[in-house]
N, C-alpha and C. Protein backbone atom coordinates (compact mmCIF):
# COMPACT_ATOMS: atom_id res chain seq x y z
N UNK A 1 127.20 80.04 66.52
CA UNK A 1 126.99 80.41 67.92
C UNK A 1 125.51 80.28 68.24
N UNK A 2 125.30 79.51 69.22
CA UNK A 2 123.63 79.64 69.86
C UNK A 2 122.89 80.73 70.33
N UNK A 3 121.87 80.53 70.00
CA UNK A 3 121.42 82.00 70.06
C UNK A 3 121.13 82.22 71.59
N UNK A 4 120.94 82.67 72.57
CA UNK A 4 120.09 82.81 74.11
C UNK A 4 118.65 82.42 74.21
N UNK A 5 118.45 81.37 74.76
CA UNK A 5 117.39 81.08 74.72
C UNK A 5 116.08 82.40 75.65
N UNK A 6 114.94 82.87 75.11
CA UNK A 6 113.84 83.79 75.52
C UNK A 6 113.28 83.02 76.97
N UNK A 7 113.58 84.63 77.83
CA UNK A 7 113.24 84.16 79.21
C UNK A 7 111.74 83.19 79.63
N UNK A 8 111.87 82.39 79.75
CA UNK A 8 110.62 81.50 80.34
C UNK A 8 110.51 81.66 81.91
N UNK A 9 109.92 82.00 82.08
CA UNK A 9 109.65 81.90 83.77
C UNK A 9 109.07 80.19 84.61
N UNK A 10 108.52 80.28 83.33
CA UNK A 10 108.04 78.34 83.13
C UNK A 10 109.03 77.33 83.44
N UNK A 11 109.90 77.45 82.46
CA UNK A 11 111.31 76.97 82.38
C UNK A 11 112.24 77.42 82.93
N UNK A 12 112.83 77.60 83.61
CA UNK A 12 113.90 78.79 84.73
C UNK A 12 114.95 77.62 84.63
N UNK A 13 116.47 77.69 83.86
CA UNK A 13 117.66 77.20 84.49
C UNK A 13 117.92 78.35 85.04
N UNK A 14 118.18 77.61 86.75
CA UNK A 14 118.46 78.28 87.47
C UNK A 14 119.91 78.56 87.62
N UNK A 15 120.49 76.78 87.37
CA UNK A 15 122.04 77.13 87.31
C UNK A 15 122.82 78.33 86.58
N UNK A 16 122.30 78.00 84.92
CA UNK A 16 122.64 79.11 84.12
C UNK A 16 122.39 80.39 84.39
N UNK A 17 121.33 81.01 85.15
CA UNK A 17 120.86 82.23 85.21
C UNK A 17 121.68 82.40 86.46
N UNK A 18 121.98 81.74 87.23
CA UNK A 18 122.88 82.24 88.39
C UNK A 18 124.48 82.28 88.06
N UNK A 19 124.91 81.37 86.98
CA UNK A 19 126.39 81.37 86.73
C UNK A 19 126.80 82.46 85.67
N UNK A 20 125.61 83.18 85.21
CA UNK A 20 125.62 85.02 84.38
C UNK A 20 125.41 85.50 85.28
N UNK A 21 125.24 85.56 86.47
CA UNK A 21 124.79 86.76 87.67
C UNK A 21 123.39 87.46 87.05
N UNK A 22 122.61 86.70 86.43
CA UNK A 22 121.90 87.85 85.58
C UNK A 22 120.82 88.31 86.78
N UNK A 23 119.79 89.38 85.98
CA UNK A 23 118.49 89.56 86.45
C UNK A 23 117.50 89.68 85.97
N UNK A 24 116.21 89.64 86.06
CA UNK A 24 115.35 89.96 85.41
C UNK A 24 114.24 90.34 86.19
N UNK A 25 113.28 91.26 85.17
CA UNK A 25 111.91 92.09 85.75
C UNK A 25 110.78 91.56 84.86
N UNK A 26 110.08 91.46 85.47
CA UNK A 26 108.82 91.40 84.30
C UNK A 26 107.37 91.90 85.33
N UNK A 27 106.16 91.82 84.72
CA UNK A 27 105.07 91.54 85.14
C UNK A 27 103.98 90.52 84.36
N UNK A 28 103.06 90.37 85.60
CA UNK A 28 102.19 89.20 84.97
C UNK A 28 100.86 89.61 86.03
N UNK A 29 99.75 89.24 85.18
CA UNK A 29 98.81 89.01 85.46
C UNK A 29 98.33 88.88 86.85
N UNK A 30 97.52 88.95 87.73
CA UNK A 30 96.58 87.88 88.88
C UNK A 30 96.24 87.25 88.26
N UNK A 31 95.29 87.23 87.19
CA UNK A 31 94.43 86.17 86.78
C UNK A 31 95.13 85.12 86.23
N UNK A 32 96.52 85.31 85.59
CA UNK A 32 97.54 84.10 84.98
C UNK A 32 97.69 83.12 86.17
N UNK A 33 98.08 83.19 87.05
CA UNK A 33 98.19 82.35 88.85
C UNK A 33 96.86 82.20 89.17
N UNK A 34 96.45 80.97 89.08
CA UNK A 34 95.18 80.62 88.76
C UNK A 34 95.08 80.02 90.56
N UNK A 35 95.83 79.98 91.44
CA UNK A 35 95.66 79.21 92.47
C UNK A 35 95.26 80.80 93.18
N UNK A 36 96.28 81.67 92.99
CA UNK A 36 96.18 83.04 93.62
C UNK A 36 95.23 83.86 93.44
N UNK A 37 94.64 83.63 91.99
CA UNK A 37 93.02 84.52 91.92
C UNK A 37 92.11 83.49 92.29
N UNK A 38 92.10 82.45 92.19
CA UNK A 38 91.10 81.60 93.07
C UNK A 38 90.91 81.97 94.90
N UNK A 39 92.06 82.78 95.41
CA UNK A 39 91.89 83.12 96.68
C UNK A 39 91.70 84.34 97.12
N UNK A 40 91.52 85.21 96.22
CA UNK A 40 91.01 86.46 95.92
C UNK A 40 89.11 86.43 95.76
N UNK A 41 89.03 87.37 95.87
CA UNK A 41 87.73 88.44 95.29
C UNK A 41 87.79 88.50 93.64
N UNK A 42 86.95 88.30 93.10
CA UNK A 42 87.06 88.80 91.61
C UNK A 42 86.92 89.95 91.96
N UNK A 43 88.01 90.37 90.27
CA UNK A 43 87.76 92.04 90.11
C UNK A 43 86.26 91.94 89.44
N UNK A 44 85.89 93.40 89.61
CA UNK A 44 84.55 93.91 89.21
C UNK A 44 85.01 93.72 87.76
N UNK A 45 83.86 93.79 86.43
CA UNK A 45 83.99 94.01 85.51
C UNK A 45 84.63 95.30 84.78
N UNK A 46 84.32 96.37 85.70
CA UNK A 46 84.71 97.82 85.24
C UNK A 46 86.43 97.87 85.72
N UNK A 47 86.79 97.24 86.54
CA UNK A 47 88.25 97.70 87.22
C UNK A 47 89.18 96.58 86.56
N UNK A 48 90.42 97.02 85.78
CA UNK A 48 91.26 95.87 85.72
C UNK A 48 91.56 95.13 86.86
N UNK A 49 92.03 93.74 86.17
CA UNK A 49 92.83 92.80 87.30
C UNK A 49 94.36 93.56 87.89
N UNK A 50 94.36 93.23 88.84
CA UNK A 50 96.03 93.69 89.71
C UNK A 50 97.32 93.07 88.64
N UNK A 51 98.33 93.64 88.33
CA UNK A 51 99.25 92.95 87.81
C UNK A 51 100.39 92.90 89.35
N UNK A 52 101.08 91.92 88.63
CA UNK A 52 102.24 91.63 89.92
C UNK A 52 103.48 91.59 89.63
N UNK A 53 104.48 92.45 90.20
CA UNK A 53 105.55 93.53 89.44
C UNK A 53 106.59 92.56 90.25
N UNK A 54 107.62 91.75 89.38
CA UNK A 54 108.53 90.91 90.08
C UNK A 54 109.37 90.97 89.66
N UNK A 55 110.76 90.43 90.14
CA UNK A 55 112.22 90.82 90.07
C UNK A 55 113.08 90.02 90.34
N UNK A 56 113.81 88.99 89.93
CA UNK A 56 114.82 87.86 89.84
C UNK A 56 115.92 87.82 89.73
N UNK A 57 116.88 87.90 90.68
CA UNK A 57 118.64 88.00 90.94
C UNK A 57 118.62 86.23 91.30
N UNK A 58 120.07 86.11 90.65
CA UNK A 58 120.82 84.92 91.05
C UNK A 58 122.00 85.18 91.27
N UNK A 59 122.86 84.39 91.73
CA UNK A 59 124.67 84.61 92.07
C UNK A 59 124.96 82.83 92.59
N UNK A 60 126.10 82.90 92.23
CA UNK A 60 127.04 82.09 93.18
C UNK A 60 127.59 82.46 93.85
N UNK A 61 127.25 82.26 95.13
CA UNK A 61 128.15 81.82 96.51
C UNK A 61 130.00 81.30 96.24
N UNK A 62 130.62 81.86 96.90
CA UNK A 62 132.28 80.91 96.95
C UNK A 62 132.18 80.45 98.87
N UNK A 63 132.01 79.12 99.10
CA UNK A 63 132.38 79.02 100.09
C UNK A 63 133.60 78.38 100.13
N UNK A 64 134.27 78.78 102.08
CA UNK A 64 135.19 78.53 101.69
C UNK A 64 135.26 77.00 102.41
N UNK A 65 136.28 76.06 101.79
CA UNK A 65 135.99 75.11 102.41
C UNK A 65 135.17 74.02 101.77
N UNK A 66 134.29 74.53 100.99
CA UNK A 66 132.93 73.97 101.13
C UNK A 66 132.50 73.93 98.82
N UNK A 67 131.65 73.50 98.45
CA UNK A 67 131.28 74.00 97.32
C UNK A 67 130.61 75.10 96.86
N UNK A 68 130.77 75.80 95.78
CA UNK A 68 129.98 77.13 95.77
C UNK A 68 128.42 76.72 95.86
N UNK A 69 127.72 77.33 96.38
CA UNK A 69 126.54 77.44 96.52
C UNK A 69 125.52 78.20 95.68
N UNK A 70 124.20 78.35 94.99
CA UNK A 70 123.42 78.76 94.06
C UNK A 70 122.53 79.58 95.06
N UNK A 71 122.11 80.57 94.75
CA UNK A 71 121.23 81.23 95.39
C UNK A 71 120.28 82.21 94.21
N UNK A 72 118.89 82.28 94.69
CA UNK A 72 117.70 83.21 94.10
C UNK A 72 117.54 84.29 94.57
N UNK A 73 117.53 85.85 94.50
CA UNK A 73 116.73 86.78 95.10
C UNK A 73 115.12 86.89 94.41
N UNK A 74 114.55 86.62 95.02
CA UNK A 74 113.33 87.17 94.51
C UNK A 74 112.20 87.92 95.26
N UNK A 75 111.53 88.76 94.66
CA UNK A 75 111.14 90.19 94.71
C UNK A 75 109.73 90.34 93.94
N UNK A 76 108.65 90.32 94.85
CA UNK A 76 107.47 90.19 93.77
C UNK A 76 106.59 91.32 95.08
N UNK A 77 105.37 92.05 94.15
CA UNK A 77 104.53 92.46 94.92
C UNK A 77 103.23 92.91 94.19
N UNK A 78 101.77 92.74 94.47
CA UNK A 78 100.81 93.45 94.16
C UNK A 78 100.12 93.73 94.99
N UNK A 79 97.97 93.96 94.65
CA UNK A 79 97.44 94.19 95.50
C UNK A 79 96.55 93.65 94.88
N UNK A 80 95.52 92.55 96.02
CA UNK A 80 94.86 92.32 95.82
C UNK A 80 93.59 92.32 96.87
N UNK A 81 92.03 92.17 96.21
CA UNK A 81 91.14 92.06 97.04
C UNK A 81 90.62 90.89 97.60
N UNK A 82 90.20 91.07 98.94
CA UNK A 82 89.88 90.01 99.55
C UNK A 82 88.41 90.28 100.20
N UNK A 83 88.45 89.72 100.57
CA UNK A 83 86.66 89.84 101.72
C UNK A 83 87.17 90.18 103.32
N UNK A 84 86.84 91.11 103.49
CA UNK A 84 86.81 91.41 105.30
C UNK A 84 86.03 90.64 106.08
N UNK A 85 86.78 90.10 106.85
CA UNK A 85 85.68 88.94 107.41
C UNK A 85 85.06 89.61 108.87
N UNK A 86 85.08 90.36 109.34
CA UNK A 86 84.30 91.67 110.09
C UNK A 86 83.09 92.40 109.32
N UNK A 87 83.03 92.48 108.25
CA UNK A 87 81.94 93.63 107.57
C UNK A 87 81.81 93.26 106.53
N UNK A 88 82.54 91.90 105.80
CA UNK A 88 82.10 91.21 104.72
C UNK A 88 81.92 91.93 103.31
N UNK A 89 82.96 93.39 103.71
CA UNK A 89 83.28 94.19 102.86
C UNK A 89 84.54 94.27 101.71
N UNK A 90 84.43 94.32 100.17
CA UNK A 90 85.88 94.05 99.73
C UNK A 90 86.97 94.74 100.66
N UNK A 91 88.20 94.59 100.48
CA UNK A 91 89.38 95.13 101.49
C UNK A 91 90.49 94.67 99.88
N UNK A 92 90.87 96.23 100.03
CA UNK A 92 92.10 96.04 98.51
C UNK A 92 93.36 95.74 99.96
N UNK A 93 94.19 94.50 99.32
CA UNK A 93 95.65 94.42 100.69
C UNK A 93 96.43 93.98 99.45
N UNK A 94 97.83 95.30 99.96
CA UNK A 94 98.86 95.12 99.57
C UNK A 94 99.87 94.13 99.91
N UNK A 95 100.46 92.92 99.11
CA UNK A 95 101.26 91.74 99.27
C UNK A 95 102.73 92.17 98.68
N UNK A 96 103.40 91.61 99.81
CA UNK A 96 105.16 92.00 99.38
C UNK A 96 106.06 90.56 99.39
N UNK A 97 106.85 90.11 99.12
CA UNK A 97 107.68 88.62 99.00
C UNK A 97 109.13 89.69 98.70
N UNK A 98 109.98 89.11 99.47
CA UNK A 98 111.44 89.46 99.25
C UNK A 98 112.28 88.32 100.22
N UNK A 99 112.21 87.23 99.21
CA UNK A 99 112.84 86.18 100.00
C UNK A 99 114.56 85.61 98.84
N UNK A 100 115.42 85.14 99.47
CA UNK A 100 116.18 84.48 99.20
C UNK A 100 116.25 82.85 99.18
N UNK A 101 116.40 82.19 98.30
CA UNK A 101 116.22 81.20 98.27
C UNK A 101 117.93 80.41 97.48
N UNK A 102 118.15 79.13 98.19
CA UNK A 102 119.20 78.29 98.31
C UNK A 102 119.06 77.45 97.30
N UNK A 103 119.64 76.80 96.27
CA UNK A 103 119.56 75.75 95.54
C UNK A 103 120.37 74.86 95.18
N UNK A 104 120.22 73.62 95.41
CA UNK A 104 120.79 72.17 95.94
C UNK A 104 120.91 71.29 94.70
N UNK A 105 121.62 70.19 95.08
CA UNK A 105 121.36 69.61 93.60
C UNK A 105 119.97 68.23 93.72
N UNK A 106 119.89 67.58 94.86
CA UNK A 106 119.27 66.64 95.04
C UNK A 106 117.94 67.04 96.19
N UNK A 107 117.09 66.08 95.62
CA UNK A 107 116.24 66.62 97.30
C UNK A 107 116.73 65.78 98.21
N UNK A 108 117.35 65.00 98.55
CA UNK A 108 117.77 64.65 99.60
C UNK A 108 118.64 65.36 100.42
N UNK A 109 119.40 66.36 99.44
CA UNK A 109 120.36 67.08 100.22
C UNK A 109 119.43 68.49 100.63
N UNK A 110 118.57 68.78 99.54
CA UNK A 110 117.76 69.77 99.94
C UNK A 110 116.57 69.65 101.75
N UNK A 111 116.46 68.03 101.89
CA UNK A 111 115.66 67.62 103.16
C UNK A 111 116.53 68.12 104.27
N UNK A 112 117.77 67.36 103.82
CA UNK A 112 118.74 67.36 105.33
C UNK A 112 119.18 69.17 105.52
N UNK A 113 119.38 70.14 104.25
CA UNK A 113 119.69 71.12 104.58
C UNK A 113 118.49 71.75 105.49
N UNK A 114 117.77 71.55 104.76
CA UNK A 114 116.33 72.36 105.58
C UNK A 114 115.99 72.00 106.82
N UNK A 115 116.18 71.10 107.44
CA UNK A 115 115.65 70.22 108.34
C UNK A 115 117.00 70.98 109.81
N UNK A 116 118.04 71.61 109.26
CA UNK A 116 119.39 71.67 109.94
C UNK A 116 119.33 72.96 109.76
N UNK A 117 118.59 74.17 109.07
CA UNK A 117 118.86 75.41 108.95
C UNK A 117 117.63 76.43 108.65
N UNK A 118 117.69 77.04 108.89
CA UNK A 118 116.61 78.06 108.53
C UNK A 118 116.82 78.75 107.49
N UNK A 119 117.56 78.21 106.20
CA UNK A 119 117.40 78.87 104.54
C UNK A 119 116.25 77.94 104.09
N UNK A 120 116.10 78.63 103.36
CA UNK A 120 114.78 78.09 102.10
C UNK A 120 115.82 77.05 101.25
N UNK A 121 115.42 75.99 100.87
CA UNK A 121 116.34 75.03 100.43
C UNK A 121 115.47 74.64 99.33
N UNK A 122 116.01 74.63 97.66
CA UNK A 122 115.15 74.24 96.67
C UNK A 122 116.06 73.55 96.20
N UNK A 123 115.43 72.21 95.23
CA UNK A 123 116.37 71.84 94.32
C UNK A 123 116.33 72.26 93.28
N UNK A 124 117.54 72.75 92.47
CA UNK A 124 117.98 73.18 91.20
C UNK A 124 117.49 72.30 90.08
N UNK A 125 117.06 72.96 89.32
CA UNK A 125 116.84 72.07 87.97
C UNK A 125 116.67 72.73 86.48
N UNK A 126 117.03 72.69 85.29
CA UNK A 126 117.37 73.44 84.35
C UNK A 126 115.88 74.07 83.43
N UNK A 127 114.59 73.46 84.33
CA UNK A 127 113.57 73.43 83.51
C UNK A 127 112.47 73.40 85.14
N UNK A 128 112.92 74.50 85.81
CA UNK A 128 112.45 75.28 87.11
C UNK A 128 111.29 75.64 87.29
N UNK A 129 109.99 75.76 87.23
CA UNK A 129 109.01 76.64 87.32
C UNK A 129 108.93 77.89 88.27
N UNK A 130 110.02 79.04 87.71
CA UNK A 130 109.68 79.93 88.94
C UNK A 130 108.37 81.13 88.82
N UNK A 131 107.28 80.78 87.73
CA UNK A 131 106.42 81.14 88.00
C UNK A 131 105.68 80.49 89.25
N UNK A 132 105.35 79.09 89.33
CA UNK A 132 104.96 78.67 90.83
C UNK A 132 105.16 78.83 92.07
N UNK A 133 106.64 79.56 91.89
CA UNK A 133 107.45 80.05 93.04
C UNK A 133 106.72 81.40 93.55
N UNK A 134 106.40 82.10 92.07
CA UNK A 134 106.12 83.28 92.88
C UNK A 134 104.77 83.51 93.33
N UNK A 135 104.27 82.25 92.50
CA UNK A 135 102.13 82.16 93.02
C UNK A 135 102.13 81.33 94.64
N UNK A 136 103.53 80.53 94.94
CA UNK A 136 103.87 79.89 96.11
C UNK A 136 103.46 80.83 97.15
N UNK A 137 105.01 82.13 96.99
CA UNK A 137 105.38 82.77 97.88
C UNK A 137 104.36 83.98 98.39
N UNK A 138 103.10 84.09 97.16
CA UNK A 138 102.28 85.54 97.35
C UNK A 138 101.13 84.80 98.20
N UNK A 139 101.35 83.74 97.55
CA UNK A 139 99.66 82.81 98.66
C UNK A 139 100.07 82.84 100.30
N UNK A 140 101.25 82.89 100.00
CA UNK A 140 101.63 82.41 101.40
C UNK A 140 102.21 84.38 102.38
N UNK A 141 102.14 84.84 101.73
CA UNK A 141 101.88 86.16 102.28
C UNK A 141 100.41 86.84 102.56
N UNK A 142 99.31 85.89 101.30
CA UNK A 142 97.81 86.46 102.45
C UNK A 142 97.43 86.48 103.85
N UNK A 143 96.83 87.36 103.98
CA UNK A 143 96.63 87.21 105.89
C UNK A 143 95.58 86.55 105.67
N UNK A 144 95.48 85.40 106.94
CA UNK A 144 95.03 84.40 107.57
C UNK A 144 93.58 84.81 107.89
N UNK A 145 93.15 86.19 108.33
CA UNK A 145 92.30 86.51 108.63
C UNK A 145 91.94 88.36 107.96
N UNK A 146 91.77 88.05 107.02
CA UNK A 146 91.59 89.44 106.09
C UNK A 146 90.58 90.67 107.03
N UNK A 147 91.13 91.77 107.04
CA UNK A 147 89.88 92.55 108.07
C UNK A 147 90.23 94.07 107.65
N UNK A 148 89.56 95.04 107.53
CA UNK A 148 89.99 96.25 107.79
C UNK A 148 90.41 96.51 109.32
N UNK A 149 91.26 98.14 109.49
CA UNK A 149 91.87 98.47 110.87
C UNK A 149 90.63 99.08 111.34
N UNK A 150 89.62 99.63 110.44
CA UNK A 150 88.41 100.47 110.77
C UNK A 150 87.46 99.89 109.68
N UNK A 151 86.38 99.66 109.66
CA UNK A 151 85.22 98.75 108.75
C UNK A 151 84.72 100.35 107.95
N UNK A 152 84.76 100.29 106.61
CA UNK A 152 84.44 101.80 106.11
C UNK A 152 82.76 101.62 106.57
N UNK A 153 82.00 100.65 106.73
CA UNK A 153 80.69 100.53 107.12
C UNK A 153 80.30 99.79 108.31
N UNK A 154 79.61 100.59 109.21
CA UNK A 154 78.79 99.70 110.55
C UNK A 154 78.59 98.94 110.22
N UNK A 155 78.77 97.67 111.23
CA UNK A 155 77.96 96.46 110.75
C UNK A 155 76.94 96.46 110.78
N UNK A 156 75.62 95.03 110.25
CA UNK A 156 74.66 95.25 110.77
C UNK A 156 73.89 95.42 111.93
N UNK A 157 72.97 96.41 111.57
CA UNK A 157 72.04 96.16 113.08
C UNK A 157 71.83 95.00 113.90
N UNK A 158 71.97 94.00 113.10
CA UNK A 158 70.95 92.37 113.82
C UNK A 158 72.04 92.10 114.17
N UNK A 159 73.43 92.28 113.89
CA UNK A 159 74.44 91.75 114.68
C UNK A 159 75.22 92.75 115.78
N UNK A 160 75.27 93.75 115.59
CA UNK A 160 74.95 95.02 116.83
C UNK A 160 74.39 94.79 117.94
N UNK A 161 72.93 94.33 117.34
CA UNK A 161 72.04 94.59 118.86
C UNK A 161 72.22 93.34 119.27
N UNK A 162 72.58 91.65 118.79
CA UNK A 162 72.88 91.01 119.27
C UNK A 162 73.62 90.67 120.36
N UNK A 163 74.84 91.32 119.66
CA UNK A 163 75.99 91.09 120.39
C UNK A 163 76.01 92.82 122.18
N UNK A 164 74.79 93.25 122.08
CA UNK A 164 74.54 94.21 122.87
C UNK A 164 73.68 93.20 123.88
N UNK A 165 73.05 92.58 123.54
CA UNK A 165 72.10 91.90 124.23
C UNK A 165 72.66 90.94 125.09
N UNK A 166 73.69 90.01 124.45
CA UNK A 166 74.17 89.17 125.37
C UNK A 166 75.00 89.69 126.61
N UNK A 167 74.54 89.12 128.04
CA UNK A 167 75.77 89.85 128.86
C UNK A 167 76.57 89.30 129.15
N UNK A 168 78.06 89.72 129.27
CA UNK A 168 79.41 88.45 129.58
C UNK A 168 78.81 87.59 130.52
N UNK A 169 79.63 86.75 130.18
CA UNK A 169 79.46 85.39 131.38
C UNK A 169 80.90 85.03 132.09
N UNK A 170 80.40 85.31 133.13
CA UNK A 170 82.19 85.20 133.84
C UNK A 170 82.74 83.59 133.87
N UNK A 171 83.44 83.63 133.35
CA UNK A 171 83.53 81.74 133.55
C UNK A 171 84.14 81.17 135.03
N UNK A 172 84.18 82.37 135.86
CA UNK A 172 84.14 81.47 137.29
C UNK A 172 82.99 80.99 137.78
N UNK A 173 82.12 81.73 137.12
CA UNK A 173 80.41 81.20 138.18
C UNK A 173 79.98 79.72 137.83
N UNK A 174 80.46 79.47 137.43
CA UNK A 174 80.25 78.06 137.32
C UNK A 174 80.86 77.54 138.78
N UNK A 175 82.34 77.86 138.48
CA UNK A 175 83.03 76.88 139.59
C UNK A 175 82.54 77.64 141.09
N UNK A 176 82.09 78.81 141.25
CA UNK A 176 81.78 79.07 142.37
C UNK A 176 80.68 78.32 142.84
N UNK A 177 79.32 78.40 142.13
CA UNK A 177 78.48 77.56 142.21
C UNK A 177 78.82 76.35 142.96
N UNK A 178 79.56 75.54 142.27
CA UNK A 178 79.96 74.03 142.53
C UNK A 178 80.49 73.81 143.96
N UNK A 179 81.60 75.46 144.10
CA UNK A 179 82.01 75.26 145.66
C UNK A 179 81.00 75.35 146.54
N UNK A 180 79.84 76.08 146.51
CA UNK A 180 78.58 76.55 147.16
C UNK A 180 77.83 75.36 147.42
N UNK A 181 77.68 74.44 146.55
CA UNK A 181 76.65 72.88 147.02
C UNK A 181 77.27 72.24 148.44
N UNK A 182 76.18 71.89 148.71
CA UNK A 182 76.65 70.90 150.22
C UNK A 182 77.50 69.60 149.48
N UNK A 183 77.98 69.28 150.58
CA UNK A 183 78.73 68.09 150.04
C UNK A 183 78.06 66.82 150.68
């Protein structure tokens, strides 16, 4: 009898892991997702790195009518630091992923599904990388524009009194002006 092959996250058959209904938990690193701590803040020397606490369901689908279908739950979350781009202060932000994902046998069928539906459409393959999946799905949960709701520090003075100094400019006075010239 074969023995079970040791979970790879590297290697993910997805088919197999969905036709056991299985699940699995693990954690890993920030610093292992080398695309995801590249978009981070380094940690300080004194503070560990964030680990990222994730969680992997599969099932088959019975449609009816139709062929059974493969599906992923996946479930990942940490926290990481970023730069406040207001006060240029670290900002620790908590990241969550709880997506479901569809799996196809071809990418062609995976184009036309996606293109026709709003599921996440992957193609299946017995040697998966769903570690990339989950450095995919956390990159893609950073905010766009990192900021605190309140800056724990005033900004600077030189940009204070700057921005005190200038006075709005109404952007009609222009066009009023223009109506005002003789013709």
């Amino acid at each position: 009898m074969a023995r079970p092959r040791p979970f790879d996250p590297q290697r993910f058959d997805v088919g197999a892991f969905a036709a056991a209904g299985s699940k699995h938990d693990a954690v890993i690193g920030v610093p292992a997702l080398t695309r995801l701590s590249g978009a981070v803040m380094p940690t300080p020397g004194d503070v560990a790195p964030a680990d990222i606490h994730w969680r992997v369901g599969a099932e088959v689908r019975k449609v009816a009518g139709g062929a059974a279908q493969t599906w992923l739950h996946l479930v990942a979350s940490t926290a990481v630091t970023l730069e406040c781009q207001r006060c240029l202060q670290p900002l620790l932000e908590p990241l969550a992923v709880d997506r479901w994902f569809r799996f196809v046998a071809s990418e062609e069928e995976a184009e036309l599904l996606d293109e026709e539906s709003d599921e996440d459409v992957l193609v299946a393959s017995r040697a998966f990388n769903l570690q990339a999946l989950i450095e995919d799905e956390l990159i893609l949960a950073l905010p766009l524009v990192p900021r605190h709701t309140s800056c724990p520090q005033p900004l600077p003075a030189a940009i204070a009194d700057e921005a005190a100094e200038e006075p709005a400019s109404n952007p009609f006075a222009a066009l009023a002006a223009l109506r005002r010239r003789p013709q």
